[in-house]
Protein backbone atom coordinates (compact mmCIF):
# COMPACT_ATOMS: atom_id res chain seq x y z
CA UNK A 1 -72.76 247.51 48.43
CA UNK A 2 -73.06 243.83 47.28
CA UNK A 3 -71.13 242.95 44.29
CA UNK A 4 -74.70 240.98 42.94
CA UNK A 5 -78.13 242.57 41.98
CA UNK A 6 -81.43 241.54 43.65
CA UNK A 7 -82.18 239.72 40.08
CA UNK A 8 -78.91 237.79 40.87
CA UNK A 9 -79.36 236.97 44.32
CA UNK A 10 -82.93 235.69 43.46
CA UNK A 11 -81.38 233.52 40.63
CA UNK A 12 -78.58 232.55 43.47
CA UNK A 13 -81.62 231.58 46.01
CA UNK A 14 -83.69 229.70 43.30
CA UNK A 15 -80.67 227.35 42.20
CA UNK A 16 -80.08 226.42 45.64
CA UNK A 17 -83.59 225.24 46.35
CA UNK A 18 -83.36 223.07 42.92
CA UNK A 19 -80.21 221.49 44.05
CA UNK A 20 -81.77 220.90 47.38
CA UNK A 21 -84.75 219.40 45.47
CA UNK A 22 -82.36 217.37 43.31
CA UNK A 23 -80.99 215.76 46.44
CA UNK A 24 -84.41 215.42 47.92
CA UNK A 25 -85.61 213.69 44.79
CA UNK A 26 -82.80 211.66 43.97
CA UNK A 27 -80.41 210.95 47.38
CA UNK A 28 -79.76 207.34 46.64
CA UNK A 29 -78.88 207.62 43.02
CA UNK A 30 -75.90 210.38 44.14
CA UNK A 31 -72.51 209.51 44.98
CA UNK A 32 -70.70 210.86 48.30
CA UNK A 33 -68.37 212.99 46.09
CA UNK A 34 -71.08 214.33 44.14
CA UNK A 35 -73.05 215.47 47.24
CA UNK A 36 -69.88 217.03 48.40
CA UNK A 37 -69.75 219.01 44.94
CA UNK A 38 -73.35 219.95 45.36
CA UNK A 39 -73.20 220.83 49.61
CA UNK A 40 -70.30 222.97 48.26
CA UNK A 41 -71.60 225.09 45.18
CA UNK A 42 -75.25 225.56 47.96
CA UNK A 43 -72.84 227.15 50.38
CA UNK A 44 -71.39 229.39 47.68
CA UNK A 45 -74.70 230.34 46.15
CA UNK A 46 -76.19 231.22 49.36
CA UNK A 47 -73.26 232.81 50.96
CA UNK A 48 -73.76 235.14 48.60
CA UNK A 49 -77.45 235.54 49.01
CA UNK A 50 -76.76 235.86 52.65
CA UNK A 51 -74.09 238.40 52.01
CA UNK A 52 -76.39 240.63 49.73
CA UNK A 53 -79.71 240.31 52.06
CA UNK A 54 -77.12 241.34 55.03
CA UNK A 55 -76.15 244.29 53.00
CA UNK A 56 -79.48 245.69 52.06
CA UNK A 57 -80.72 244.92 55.44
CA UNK A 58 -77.71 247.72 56.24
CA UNK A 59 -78.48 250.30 53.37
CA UNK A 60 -82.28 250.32 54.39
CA UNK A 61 -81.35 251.12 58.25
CA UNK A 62 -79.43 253.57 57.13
CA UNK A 63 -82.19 255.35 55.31
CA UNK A 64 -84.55 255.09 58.15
């Protein structure tokens, strides 16, 4: 089983969509470096997401 809760993952999925809306909202006032921070951490938080939703997705086939 996933090593996050659903709470967690939706926390996960909510800060990515503010970053993305951060670099929607502000892409000229961000340096190249600090879009490379931020691309990272969005492929971290929604690995995880991904990870989780792939592993529920697995426990609920199971059941049926």
């Amino acid at each position: 089983m996933a090593d996050i809760t659903i709470h967690q993952a939706a926390e996960k999925a909510h800060q990515v969509e503010l970053i993305n809306l951060l670099i929607e909202s502000h892409p000229h006032q961000l340096q190249g470096s600090e879009i490379s921070t931020l691309a990272s951490l969005m492929a971290k938080l929604s690995g995880d997401v991904c990870v989780f939703l792939q592993e529920e997705i697995v426990a609920q086939e199971a059941k049926a």
